[in-house]
Protein backbone atom coordinates (compact mmCIF):
# COMPACT_ATOMS: atom_id res chain seq x y z
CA UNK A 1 27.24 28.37 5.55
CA UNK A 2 28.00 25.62 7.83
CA UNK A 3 31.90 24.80 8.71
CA UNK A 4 31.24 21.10 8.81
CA UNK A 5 33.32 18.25 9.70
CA UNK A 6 35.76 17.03 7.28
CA UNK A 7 34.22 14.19 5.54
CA UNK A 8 34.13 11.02 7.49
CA UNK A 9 35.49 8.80 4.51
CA UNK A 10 38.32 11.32 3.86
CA UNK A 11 42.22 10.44 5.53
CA UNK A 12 44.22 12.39 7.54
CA UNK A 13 47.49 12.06 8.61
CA UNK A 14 48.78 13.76 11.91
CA UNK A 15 51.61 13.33 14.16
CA UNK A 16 50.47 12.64 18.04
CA UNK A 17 50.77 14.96 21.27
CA UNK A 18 52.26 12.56 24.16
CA UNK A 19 51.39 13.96 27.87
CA UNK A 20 53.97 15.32 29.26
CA UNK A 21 53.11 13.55 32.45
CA UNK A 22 53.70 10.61 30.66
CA UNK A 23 57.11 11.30 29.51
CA UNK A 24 58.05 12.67 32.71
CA UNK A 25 57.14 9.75 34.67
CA UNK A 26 59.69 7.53 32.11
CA UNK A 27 62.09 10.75 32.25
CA UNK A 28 62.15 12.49 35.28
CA UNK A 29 60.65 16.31 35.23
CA UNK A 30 63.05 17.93 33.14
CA UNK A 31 61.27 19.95 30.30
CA UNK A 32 64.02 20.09 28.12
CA UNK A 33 64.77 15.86 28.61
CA UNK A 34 60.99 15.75 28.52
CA UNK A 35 60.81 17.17 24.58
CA UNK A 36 63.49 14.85 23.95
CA UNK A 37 62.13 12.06 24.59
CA UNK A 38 58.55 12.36 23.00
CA UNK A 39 61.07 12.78 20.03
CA UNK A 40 62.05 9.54 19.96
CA UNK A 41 58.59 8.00 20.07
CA UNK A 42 57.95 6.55 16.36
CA UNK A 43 55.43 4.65 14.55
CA UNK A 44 52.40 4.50 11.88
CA UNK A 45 48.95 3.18 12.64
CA UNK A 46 45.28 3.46 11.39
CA UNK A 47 42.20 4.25 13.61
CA UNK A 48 39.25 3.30 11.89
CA UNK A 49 35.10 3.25 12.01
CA UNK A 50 32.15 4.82 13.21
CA UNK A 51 31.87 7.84 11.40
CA UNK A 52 30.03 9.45 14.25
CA UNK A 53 33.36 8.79 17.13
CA UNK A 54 35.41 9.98 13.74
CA UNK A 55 34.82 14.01 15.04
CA UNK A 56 35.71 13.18 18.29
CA UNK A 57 39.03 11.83 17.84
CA UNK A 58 39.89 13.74 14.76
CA UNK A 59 39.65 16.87 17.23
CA UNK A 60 41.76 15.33 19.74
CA UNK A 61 44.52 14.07 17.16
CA UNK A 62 44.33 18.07 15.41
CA UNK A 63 45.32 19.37 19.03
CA UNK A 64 47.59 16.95 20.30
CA UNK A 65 49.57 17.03 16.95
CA UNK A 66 52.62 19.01 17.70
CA UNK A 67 54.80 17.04 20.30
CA UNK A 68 55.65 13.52 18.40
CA UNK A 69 56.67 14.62 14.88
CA UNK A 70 57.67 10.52 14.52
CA UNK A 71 54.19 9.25 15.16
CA UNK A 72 51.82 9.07 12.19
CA UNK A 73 48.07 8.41 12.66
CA UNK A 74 45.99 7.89 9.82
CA UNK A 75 41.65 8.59 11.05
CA UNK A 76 39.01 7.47 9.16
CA UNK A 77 35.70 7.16 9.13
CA UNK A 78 33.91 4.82 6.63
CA UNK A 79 31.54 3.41 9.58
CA UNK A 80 31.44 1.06 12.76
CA UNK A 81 31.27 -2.60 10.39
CA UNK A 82 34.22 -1.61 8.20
CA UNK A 83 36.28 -0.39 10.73
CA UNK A 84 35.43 -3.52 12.92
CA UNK A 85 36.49 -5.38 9.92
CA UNK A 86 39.63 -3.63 9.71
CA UNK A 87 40.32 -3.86 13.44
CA UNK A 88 39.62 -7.70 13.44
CA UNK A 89 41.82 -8.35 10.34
CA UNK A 90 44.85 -6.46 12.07
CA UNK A 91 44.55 -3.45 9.85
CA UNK A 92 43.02 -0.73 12.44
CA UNK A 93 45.20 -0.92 15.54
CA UNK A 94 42.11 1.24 17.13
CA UNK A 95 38.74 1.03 15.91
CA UNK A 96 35.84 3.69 16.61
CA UNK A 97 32.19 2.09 17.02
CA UNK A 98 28.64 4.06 17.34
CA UNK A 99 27.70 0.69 19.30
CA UNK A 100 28.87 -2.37 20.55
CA UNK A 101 30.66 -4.79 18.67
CA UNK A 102 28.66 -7.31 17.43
CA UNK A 103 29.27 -11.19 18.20
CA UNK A 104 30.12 -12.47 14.28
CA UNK A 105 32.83 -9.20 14.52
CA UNK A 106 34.00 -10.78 18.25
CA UNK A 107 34.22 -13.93 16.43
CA UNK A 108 36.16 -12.90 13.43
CA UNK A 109 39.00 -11.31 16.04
CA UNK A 110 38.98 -14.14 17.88
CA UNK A 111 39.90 -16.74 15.01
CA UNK A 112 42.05 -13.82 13.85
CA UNK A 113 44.05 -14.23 17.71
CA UNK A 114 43.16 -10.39 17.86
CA UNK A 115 42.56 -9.12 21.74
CA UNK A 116 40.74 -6.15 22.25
CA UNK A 117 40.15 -3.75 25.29
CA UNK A 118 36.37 -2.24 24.94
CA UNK A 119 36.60 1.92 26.05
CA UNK A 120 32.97 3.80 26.39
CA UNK A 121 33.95 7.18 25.30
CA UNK A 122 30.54 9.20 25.44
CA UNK A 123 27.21 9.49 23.99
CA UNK A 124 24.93 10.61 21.33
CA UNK A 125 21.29 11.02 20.59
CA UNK A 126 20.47 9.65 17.44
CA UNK A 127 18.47 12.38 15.30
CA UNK A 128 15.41 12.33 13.33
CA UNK A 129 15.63 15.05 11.33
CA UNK A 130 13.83 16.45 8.01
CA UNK A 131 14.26 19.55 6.33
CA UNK A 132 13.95 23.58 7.83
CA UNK A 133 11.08 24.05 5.37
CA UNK A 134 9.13 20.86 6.65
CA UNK A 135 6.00 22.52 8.63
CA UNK A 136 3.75 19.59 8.19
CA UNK A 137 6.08 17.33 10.67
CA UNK A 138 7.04 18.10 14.45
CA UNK A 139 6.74 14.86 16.54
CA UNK A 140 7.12 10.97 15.37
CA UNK A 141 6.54 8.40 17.43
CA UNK A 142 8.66 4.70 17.15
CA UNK A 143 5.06 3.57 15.87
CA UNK A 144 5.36 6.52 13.05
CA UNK A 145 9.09 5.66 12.13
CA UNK A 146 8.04 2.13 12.03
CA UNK A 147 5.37 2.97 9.63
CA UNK A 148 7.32 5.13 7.55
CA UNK A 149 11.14 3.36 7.84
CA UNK A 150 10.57 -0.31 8.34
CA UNK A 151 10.52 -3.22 5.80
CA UNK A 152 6.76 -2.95 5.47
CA UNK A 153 7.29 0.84 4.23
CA UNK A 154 9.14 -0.36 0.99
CA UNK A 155 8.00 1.32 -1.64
CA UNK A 156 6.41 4.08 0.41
CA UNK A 157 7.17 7.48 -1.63
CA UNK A 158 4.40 9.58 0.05
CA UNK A 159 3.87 10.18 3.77
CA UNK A 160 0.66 9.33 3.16
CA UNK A 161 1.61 5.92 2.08
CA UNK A 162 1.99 5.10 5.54
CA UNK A 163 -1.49 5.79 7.27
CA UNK A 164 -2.91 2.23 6.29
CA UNK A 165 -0.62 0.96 8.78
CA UNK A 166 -1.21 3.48 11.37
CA UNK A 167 -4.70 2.97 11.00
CA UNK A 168 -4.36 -0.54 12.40
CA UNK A 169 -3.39 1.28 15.72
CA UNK A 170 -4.79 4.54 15.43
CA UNK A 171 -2.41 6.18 14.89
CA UNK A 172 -0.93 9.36 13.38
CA UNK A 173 -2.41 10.43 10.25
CA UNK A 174 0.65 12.02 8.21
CA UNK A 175 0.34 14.17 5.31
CA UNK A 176 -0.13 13.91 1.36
CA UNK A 177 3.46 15.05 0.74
CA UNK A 178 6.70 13.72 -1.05
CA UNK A 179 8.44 11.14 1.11
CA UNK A 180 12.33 11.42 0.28
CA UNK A 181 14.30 9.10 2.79
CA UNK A 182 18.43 10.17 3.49
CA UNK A 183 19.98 7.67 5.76
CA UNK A 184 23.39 5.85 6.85
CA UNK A 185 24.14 2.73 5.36
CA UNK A 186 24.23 -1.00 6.83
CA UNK A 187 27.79 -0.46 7.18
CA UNK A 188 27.17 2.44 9.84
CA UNK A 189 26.70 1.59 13.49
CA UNK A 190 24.08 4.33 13.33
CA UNK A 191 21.98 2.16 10.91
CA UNK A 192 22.13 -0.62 13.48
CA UNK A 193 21.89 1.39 16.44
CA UNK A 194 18.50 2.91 15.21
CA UNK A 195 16.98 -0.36 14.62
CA UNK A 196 17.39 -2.36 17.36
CA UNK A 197 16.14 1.20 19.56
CA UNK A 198 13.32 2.01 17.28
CA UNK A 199 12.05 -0.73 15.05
CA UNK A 200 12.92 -3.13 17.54
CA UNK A 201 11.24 -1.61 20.64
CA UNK A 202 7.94 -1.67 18.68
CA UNK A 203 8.30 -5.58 17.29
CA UNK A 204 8.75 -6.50 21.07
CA UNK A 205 5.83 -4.43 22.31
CA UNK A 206 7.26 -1.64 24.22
CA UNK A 207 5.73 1.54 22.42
CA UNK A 208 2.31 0.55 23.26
CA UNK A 209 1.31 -1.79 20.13
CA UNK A 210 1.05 -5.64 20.66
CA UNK A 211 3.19 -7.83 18.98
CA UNK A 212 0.70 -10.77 19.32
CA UNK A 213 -2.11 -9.15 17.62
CA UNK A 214 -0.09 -8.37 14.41
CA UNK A 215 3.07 -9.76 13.05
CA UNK A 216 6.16 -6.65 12.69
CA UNK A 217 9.20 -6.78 10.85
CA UNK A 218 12.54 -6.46 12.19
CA UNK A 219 14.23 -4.70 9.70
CA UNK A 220 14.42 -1.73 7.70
CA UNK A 221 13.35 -0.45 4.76
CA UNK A 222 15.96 -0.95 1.93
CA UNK A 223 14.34 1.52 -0.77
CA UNK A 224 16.35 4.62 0.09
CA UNK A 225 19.47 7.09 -0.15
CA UNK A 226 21.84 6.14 1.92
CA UNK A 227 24.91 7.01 2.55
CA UNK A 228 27.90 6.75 5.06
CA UNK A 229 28.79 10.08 5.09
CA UNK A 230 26.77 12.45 7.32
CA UNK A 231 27.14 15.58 5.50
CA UNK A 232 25.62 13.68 1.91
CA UNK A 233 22.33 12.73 4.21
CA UNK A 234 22.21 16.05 5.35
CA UNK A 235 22.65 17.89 1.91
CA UNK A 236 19.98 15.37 1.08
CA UNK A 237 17.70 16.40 3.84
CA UNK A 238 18.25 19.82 3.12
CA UNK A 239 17.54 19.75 -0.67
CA UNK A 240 14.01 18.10 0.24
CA UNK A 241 11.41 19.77 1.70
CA UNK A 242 9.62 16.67 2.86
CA UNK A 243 12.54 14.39 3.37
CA UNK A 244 12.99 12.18 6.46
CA UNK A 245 16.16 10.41 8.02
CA UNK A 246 18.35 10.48 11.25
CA UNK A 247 21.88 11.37 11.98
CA UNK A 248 24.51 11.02 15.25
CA UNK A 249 23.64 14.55 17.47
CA UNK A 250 26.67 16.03 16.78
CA UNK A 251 25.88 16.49 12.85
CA UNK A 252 22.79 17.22 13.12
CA UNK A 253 22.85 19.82 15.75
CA UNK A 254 25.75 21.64 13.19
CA UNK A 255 23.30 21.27 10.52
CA UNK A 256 19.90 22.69 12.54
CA UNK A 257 22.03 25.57 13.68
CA UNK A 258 22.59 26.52 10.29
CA UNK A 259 18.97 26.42 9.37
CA UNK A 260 19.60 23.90 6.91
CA UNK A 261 17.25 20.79 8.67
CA UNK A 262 15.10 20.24 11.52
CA UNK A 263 15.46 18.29 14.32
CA UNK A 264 12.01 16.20 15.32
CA UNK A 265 10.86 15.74 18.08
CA UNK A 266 10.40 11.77 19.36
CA UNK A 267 7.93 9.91 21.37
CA UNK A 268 8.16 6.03 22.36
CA UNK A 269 4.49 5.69 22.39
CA UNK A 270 1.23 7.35 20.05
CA UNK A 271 0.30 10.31 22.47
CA UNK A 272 3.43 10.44 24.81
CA UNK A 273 6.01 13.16 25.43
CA UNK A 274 7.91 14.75 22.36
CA UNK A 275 11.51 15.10 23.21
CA UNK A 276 14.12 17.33 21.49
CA UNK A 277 17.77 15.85 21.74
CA UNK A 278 19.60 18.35 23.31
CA UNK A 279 22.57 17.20 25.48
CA UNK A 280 20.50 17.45 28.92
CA UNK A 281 17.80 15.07 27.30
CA UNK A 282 20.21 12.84 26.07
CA UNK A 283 22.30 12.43 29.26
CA UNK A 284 19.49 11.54 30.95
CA UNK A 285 17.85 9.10 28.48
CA UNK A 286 14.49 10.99 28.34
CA UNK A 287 15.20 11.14 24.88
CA UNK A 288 14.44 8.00 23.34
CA UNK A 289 17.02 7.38 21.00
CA UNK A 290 20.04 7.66 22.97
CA UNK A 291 23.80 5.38 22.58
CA UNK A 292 26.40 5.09 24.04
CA UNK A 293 29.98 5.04 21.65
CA UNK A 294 33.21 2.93 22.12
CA UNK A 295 36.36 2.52 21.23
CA UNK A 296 38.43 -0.81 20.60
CA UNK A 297 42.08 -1.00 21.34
CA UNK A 298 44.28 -3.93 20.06
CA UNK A 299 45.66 -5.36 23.17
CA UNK A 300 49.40 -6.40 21.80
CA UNK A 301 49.21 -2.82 20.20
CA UNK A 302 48.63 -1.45 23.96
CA UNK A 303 51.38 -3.80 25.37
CA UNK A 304 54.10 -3.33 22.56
CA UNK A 305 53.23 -0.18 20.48
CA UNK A 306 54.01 3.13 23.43
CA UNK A 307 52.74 5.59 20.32
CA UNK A 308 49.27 3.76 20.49
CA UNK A 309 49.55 3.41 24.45
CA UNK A 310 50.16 7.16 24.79
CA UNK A 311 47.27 8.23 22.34
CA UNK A 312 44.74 6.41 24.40
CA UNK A 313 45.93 7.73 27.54
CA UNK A 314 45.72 10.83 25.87
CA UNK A 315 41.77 10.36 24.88
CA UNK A 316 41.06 9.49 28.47
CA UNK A 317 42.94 12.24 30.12
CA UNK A 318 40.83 15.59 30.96
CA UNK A 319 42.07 17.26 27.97
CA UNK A 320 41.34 14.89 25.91
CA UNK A 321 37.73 13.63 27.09
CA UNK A 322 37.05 17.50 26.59
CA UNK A 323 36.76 16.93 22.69
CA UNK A 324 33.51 14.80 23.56
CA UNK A 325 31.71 17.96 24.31
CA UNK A 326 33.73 20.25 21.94
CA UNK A 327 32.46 17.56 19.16
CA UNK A 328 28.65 17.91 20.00
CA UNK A 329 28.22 14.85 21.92
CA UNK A 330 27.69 13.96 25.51
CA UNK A 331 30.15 13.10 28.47
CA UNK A 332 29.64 10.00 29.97
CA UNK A 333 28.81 9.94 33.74
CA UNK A 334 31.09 9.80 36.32
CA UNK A 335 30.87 6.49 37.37
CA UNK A 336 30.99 5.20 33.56
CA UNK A 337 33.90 7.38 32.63
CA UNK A 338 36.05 6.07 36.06
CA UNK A 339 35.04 2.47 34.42
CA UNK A 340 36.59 3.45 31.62
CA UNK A 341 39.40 4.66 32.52
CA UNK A 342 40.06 1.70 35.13
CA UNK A 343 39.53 -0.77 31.95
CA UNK A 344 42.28 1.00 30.10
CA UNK A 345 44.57 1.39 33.00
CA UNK A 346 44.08 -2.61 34.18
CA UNK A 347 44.39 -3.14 30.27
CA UNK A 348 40.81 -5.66 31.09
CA UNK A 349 40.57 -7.99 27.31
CA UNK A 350 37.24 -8.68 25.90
CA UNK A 351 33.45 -7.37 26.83
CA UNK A 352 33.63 -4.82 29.40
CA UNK A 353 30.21 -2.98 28.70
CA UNK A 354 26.60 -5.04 28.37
């Protein structure tokens, strides 16, 4: 049976490993003063969001938890819209997204006087997946998850409900077989982040279809299970033998490897190259349905709060950007990690990634 990840909605509370190379360079290099001193450091604080970052920096506050007994961080992961929410209210001193932070949420900190310093932390392959006993199903194209997940699919309970519309483009013909859809939620950054790369790469004409010929919907279809936690959808997907639904890489990967779903295979066009997410397609974007994922740290937290200062230094440090990779997801290239880290170190406000 798969050891999964804790579930993303659950809390945690766990005191915080400070480098020792920070203390030292407030201390001085004696050990002993050294242990002393990341006594002293003391304070509460919530990280909240995307449920997909939530592994990542779960791992890193489970190793680093030994050193600052008077730090508390509480981790959640409810999704990338609540935990905005929270970080833009002043709850979430740190706030985990699967994508950027949208303008309304920008807006909301702003009249809120909250600053925040935008971190790219790695990346993830957003997977289509469906169950292990699913041999009907090996490829989808956007046009096929358009015609099966978009607005215009409502109602759609058979796979088969969906070849009218790929008939208008000649497209894939999919089987007479029980369409169960498992999904995040609109409060998950995954939810967003697979629209505007799947449904809305077809409504502006990039998978091959033209948008002038026909008119397509923007938005998804509302009609099925979903669910912010990643281990329901994939219990879901697993129960179903001709279910349908995507996950962050990380989860399903865990959940493929223990023969419980399937990953598919994507194209961008009808007829093109089926990709597999594995971490060499997704680092090099030949898989199509590849983000990047962020972090958001209150600026007057990073100025005034050292336990908050220290954790982030922390994540960015080579120990810590190791529990990108040890979480299933993707490092960042060079060049974008040195960005990074130079936007935490200048402690650069506001938009730093487009």
């Amino acid at each position: 049976m798969l050891n999964k990840p804790p579930t993303p909605r659950s809390l945690f509370t766990v005191t915080l490993l400070v480098l020792l190379s920070l203390v030292a360079a407030a201390c001085g290099d004696d050990t002993d003063t050294d242990a002393a001193a990341s006594t002293e450091l003391a304070g509460e604080y919530l990280v909240s969001g995307s449920s997909t970052v939530f592994p990542i920096v779960q791992r890193q506050a489970e190793e680093f938890a030994v050193i600052a007994p008077g730090v508390a961080i509480t981790v959640e992961g409810p999704g990338s819209g609540d935990g905005a929410k929270k970080f833009c209210s002043g709850e979430a001193m740190i706030a985990n997204a699967s994508r950027l932070f949208k303008d309304e949420e920008i807006e909301i900190c702003e009249a809120n006087g909250i600053e925040f310093i935008e971190l790219r932390r790695g990346i993830d392959g957003i997977s289509v997946i469906t169950s292990s006993s699913n041999d009907a199903v090996a490829c989808v194209s956007f046009n096929d998850l358009y015609a099966l997940l978009s607005e215009e699919a409502f109602g759609f309970e058979n796979w088969a409900d969906a070849n009218a519309l790929t008939a208008e483009w000649e497209g894939t013909t999919f089987p007479d077989a029980a369409l169960d859809v498992f999904a995040p939620g609109e409060e998950s950054g995954t939810y967003d982040s697979f629209g505007e790369i799947v449904i809305e790469s077809v409504v502006k004409g990039k998978t091959g279809l033209d948008p002038e010929a026909r008119e397509f919907v923007e938005t998804l279809r509302p009609d099925y299970a979903a669910n912010s936690n990643d281990n329901v959808i994939i219990e879901g997907i697993s129960a179903s033998q001709y279910s349908l639904g995507w996950v962050g890489y990380a989860f399903a990967q865990q959940a493929a490897d223990a023969g419980e779903v399937s990953l598919l295979q994507v194209s961008t066009e009808d007829g093109g190259e089926c990709v597999t997410p594995t971490p060499e397609t997704i680092a090099d974007a030949s898989f199509p349905i590849a983000r990047f994922l962020y972090t958001y740290v209150n600026v007057n937290a990073a100025a005034n709060e050292p336990a908050v200062a220290a954790f982030v230094d922390y994540m960015l440090s080579d120990a810590g950007l190791e529990a990108v990779t040890a979480a299933g997801y993707v490092d960042l290239a060079g060049s974008d990690q040195a960005l990074a880290q130079a936007i935490w170190e200048n402690r650069t406000p506001g938009r730093s990634w487009g």
